[in-house]
Protein backbone atom coordinates (compact mmCIF):
# COMPACT_ATOMS: atom_id res chain seq x y z
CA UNK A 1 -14.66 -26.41 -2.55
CA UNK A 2 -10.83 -27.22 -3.15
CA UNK A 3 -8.37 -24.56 -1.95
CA UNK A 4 -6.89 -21.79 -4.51
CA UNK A 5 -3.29 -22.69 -4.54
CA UNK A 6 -0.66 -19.71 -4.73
CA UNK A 7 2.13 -19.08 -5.78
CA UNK A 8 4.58 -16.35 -4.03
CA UNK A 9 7.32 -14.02 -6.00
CA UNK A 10 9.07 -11.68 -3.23
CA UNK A 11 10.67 -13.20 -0.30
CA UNK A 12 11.16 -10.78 1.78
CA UNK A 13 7.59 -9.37 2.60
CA UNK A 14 6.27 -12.39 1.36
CA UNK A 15 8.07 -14.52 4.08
CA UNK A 16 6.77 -12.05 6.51
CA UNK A 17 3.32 -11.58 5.61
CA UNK A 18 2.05 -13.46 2.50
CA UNK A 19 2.94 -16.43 3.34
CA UNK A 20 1.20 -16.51 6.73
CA UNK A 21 -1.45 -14.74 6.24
CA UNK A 22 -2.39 -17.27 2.66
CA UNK A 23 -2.16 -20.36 5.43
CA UNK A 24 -3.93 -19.00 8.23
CA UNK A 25 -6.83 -18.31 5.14
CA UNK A 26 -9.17 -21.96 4.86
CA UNK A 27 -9.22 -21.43 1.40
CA UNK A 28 -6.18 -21.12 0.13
CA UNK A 29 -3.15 -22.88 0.36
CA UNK A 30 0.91 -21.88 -0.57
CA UNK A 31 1.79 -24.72 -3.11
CA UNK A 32 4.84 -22.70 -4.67
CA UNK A 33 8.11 -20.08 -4.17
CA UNK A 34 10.31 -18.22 -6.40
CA UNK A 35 13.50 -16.76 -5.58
CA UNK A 36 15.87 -16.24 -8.33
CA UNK A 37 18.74 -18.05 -5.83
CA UNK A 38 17.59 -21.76 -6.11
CA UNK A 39 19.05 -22.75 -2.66
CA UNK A 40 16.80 -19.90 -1.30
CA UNK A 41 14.12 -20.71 -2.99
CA UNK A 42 14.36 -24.20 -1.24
CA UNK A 43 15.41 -23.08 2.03
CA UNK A 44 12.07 -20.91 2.01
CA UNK A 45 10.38 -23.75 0.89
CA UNK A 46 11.27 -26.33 3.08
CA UNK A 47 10.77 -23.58 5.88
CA UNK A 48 6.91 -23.13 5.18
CA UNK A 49 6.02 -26.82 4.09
CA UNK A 50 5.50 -25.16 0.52
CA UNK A 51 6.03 -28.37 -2.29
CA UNK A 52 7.52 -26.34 -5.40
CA UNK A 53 10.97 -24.20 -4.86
CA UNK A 54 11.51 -22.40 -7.95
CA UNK A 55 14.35 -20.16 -9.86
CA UNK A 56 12.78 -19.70 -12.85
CA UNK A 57 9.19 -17.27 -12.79
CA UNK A 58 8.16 -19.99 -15.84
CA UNK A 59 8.08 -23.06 -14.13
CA UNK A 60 6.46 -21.41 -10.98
CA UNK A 61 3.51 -19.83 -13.38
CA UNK A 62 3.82 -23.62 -15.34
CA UNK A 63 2.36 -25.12 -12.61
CA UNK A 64 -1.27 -26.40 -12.81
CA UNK A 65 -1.29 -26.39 -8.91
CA UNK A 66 -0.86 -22.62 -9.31
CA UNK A 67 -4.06 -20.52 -9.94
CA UNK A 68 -3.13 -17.14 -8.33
CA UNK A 69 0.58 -15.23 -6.89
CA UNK A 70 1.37 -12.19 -4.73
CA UNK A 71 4.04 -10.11 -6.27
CA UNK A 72 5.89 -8.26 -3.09
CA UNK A 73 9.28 -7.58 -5.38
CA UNK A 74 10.55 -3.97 -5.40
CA UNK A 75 8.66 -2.38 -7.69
CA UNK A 76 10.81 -2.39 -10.69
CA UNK A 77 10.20 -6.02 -11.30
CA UNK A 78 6.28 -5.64 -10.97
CA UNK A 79 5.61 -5.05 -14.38
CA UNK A 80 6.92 -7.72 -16.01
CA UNK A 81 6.17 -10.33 -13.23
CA UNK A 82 2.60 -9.42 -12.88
CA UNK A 83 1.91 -9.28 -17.11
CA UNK A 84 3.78 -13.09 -17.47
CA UNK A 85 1.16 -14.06 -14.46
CA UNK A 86 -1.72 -12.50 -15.94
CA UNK A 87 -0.99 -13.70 -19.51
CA UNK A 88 -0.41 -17.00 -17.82
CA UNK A 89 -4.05 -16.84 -16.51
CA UNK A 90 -3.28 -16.16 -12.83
CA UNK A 91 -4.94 -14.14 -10.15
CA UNK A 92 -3.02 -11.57 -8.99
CA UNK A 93 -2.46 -9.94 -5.40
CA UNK A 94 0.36 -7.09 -6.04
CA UNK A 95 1.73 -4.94 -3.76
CA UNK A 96 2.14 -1.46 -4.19
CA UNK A 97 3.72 1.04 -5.80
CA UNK A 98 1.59 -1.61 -8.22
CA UNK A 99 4.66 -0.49 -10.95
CA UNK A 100 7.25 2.00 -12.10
CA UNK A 101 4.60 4.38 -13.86
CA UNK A 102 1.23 4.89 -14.86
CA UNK A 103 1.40 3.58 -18.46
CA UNK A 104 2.52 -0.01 -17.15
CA UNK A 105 -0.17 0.29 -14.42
CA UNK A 106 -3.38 1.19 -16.98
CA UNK A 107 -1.73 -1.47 -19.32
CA UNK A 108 -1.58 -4.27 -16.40
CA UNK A 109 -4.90 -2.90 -15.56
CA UNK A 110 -6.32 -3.63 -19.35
CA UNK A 111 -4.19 -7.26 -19.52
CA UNK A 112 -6.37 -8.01 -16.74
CA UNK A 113 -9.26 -7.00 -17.93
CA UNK A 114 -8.91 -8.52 -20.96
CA UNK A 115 -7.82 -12.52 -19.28
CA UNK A 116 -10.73 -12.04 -16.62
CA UNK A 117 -8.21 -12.54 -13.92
CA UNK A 118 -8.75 -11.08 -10.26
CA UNK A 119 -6.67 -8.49 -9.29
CA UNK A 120 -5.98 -7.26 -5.82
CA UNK A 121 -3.98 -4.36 -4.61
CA UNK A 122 -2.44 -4.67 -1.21
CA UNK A 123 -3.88 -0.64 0.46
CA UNK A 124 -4.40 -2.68 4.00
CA UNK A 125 -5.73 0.94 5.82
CA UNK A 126 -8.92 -0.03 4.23
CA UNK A 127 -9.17 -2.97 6.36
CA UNK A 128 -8.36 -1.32 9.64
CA UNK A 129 -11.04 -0.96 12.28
CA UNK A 130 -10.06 2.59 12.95
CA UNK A 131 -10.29 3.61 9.34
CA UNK A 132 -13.38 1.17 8.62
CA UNK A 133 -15.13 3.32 11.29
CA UNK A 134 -13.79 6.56 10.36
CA UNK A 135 -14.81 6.36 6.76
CA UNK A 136 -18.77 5.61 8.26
CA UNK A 137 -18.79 8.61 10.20
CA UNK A 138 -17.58 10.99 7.17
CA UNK A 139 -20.18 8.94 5.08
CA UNK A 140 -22.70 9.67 7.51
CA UNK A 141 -21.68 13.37 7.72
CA UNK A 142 -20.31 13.56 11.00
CA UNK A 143 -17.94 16.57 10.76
CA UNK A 144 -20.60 18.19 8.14
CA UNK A 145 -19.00 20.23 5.43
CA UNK A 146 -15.25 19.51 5.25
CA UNK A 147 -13.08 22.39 6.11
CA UNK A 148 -9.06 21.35 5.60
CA UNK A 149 -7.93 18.35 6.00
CA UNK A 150 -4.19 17.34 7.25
CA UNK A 151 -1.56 13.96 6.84
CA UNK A 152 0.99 13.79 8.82
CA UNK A 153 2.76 9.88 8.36
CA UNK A 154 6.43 11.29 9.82
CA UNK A 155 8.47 7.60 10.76
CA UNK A 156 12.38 7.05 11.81
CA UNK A 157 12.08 3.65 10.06
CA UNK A 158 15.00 5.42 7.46
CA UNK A 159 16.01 7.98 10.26
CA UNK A 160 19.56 6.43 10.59
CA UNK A 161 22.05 7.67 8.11
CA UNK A 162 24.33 4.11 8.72
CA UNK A 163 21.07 1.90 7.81
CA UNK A 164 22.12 -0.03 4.65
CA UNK A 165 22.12 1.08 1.08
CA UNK A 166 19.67 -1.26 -1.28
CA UNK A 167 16.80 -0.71 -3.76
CA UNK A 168 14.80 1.37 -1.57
CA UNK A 169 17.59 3.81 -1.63
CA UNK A 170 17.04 4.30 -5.92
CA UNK A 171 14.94 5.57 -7.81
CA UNK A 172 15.18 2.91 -11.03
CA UNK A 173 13.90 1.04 -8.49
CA UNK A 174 11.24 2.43 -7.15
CA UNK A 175 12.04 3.29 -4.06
CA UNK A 176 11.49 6.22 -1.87
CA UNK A 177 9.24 7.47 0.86
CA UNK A 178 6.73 8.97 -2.12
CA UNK A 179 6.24 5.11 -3.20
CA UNK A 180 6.65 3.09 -0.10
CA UNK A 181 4.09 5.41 1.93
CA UNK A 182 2.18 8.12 -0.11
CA UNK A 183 0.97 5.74 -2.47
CA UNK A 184 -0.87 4.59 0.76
CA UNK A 185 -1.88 8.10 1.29
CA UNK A 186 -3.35 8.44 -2.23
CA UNK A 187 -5.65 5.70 -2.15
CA UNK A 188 -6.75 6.41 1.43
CA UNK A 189 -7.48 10.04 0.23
CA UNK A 190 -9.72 9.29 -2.71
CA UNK A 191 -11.02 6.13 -0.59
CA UNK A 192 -12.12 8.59 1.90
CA UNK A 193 -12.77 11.85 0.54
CA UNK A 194 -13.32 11.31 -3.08
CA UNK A 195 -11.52 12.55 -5.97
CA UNK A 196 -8.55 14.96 -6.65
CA UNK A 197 -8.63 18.28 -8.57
CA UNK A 198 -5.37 19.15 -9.03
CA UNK A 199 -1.95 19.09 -6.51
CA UNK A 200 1.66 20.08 -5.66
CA UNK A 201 4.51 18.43 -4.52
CA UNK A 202 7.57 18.86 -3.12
CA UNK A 203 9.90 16.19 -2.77
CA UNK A 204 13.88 15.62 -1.01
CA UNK A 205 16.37 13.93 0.06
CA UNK A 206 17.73 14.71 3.78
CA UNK A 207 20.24 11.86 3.54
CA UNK A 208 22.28 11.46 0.48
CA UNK A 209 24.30 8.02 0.50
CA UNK A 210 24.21 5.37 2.79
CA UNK A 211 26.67 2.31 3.33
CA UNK A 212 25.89 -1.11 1.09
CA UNK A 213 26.71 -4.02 2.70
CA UNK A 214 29.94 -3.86 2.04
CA UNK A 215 30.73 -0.50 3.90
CA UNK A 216 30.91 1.42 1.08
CA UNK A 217 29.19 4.69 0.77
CA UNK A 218 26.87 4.67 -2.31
CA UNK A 219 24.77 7.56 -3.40
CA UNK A 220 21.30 8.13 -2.22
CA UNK A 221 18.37 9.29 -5.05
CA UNK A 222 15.00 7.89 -3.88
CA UNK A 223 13.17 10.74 -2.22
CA UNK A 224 12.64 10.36 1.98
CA UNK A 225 10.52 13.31 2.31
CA UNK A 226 7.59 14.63 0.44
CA UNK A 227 5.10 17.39 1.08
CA UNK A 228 1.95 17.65 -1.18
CA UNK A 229 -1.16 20.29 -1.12
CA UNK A 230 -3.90 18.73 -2.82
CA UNK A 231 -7.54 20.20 -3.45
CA UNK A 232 -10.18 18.00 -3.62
CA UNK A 233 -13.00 18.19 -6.05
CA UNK A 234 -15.38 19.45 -3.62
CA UNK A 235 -12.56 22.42 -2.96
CA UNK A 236 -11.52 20.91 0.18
CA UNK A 237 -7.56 21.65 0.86
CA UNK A 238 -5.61 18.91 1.97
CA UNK A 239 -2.18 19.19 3.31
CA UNK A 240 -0.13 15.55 2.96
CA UNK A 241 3.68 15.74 5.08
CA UNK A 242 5.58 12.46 4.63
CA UNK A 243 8.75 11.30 6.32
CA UNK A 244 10.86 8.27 6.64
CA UNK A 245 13.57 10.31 8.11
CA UNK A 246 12.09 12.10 11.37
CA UNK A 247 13.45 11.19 14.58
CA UNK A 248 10.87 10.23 17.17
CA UNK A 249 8.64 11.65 14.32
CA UNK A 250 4.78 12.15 15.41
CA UNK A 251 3.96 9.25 13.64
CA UNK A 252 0.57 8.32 11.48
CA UNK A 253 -2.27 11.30 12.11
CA UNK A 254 -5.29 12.00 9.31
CA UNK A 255 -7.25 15.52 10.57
CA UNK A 256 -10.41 16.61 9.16
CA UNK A 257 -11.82 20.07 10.32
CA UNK A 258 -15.40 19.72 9.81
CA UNK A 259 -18.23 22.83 9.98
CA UNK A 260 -19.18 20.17 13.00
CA UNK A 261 -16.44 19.23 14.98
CA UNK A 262 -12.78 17.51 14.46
CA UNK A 263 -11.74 14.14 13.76
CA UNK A 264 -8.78 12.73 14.37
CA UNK A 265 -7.43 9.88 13.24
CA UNK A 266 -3.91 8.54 14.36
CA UNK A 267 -1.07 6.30 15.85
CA UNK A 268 2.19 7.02 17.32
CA UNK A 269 3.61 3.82 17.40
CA UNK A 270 6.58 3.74 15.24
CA UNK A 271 7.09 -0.10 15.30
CA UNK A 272 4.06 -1.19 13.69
CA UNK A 273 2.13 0.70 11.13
CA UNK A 274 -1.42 -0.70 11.81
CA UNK A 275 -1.35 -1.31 15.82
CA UNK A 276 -2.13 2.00 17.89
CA UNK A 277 -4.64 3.52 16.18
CA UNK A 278 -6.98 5.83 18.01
CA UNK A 279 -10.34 7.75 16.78
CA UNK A 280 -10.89 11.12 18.52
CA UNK A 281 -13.28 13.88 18.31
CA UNK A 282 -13.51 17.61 19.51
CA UNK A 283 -16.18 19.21 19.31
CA UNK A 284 -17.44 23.31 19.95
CA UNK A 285 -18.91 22.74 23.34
CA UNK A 286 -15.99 20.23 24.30
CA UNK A 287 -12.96 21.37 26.12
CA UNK A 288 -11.41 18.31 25.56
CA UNK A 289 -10.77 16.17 22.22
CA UNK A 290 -13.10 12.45 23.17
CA UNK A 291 -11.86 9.51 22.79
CA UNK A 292 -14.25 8.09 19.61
CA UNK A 293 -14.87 3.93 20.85
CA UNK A 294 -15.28 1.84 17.99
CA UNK A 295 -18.12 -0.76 17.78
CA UNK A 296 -17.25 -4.09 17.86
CA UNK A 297 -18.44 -4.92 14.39
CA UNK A 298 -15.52 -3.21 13.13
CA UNK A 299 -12.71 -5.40 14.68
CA UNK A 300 -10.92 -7.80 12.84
CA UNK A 301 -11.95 -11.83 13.37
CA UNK A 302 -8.67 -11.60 14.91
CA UNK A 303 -5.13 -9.49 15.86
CA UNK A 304 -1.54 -11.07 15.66
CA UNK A 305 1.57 -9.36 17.06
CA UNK A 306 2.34 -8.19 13.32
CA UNK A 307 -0.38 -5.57 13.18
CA UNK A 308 0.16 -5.66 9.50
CA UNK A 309 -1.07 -9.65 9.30
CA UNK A 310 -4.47 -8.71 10.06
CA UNK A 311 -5.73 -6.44 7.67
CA UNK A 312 -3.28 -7.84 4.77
CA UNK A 313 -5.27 -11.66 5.70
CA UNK A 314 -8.75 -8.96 5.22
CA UNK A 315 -7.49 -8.02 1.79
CA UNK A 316 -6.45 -11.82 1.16
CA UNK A 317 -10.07 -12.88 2.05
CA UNK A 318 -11.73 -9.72 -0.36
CA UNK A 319 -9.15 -11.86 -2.96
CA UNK A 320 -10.31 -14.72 -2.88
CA UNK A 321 -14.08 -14.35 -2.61
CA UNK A 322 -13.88 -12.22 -5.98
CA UNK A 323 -11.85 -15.46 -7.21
CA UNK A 324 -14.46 -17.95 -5.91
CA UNK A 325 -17.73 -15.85 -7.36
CA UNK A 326 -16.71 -13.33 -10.13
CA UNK A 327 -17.65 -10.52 -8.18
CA UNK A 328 -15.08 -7.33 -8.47
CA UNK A 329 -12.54 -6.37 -6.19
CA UNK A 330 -11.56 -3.82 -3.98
CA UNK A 331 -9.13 -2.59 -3.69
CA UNK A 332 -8.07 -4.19 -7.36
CA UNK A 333 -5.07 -2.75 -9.82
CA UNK A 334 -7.78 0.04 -10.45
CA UNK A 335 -7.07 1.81 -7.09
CA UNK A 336 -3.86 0.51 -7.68
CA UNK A 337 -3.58 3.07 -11.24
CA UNK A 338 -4.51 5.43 -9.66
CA UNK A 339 -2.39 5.79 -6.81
CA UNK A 340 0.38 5.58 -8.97
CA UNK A 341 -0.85 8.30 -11.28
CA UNK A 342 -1.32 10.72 -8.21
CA UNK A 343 2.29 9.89 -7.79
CA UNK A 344 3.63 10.22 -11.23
CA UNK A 345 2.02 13.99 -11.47
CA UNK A 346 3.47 14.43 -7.77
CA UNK A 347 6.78 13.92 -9.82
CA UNK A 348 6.13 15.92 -12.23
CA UNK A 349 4.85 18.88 -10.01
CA UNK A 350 8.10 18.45 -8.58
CA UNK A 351 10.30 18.87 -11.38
CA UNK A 352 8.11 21.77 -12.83
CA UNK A 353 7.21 23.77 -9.53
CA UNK A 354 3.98 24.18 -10.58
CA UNK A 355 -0.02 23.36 -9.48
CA UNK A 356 -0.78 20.07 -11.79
CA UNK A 357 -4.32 19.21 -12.63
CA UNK A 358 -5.59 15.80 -12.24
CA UNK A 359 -7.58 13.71 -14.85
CA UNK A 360 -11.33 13.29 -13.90
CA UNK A 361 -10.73 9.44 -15.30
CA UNK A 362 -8.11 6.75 -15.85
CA UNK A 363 -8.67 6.83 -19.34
CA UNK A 364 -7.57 10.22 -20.73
């Protein structure tokens, strides 16, 4: 079977983690780059052995060579990158927040539909060992009737007021802690515990300009803080704190009190996202929360000092086995919708103060 050749658009976590993790993968293979900068797009190029540098999205989605791309731009671009692909016939791997809102998300989502193209949606979690297992036990009842359930993800990655100014710091661009980690939290949440009745959300913005490169102070408008209640379907609460701003912040933690016990669900490493996690359980005749061990046909074919290579490589190989038989995808721009609806009614929960009830379906 020839290799799928790809094509990447996004340089920065492309470079980082596309690009290795698509040639560690047997079955596919980079052929092509785009960076609007041609003398980048060739320096990135001739750094990864990739034939085609390209400046112009057409020629890169021109090429015969090219059958799929991964779209790591900031998010303002990922409409109208990942619609040329599609209508170009490509395979798409896109990273999330999958777009600006959730009329260009369901629309992507139809395009697709509609060219028979494979879409993938880059929500990693669902590839970690930790959260494999943890999903299993809540499938297999573990904690019994849910009780609360809590998210703390509180990070100092944006904790420094002198960190530069770019397109994470605006809004028209879609960035913000809301986008860069709740839409995470979103999928992981209806992934997990199934779907959402209605929520609340609170969002801010504890540092207010930053320096660009050039020293000057430029105004800050993405959000770096959200808190959101959610209730579940099944009338579970759920309490969701976010944070890119918190100082030595607790980390990554996901609670559930259970009529049965406790599980716990977390990392403190503030480095690396996906390294560090740890399963615990406490239970009513237990002193002491237990260490949860995870078995063995959970781990990952194998770790890399990037914890994020890993399970990104998992979602590449989910990719391209729905490319090679026609089978769907998962996580596809479906989850990908919907996380960014739970994010545009966050928004607007926001701006009205007020309890917002969720859609039972995508199509309302």
């Amino acid at each position: 079977m020839s290799k799928i050749g790809v094509g990447i658009i996004g340089t920065g976590f492309g470079q980082i983690i596309h690009i290795p993790a698509l040639q560690i993968h047997p079955d596919t293979e980079v052929v092509a780059v785009y960076h609007r900068d041609r003398i980048k797009a060739q320096q990135i190029a001739d750094k990864f052995g990739i034939p085609h540098a390209c400046d112009r999205l057409e020629d890169l989605l021109a090429l015969q060579s090219v059958q799929a791309v991964t779209i790591s731009t900031p998010p303002s671009f990922h409409y109208e990158q990942a619609k040329m692909a599609i209508e170009a016939g490509k395979h798409i791997l896109l990273e999330k927040p999958v777009t600006m809102n959730f009329q260009e998300a369901i629309a992507l989502y139809r395009l697709a539909q509609e060219k028979q193209v494979v879409t993938a949606t880059d929500f990693e979690f669902r590839c970690v060992p930790q959260w494999k297992y943890f999903k299993h036990l809540l499938e297999h009842n573990h904690v019994g009737k849910k009780r609360m359930i809590t998210i703390d993800w509180l990070v100092q990655g944006r904790a420094d007021p002198k960190r530069v100014w770019n397109w994470y710091s605006q809004k028209d661009y879609g960035g913000g802690a809301l986008g860069a980690i709740g839409s995470h939290a979103f999928d992981y949440v209806r992934w997990l515990f199934g779907d959402i009745k209605s929520l609340s959300g609170q969002l801010s913005t504890g540092i207010t300009e930053r320096p660009d490169a050039d020293g000057i102070l430029r105004p800050v408008d993405a959000d770096d803080t959200c808190n959101i209640l959610l209730e579940l379907t099944d009338g579970t609460p759920c309490n969701i704190s976010l944070s890119t701003v918190t100082y030595r912040g607790r980390g990554h933690w996901l609670t559930v009190y259970g009529e049965n016990g406790t599980l716990v669900l977390g990392s403190s490493n503030q480095a690396d996202y996906v390294h560090g996690f740890s399963l615990r359980q406490g239970k009513l005749d237990r002193t002491e929360m237990e260490i949860v061990p995870i078995p063995p046909e959970y781990d990952l074919p194998k770790t890399y000092t990037d914890g994020r290579l890993a399970p990104v490589l998992a979602i590449c190989d989910r990719w391209v086995k729905s490319i090679q038989s026609g089978e769907p995808m998962t996580p596809s721009l479906y989850e990908g919708a919907w996380s960014q609806l739970l994010m545009d009614l966050t928004q607007e929960s926001h701006q009205s103060r007020k309890w917002i009830d969720v859609p039972s379906s995508l199509f309302f």
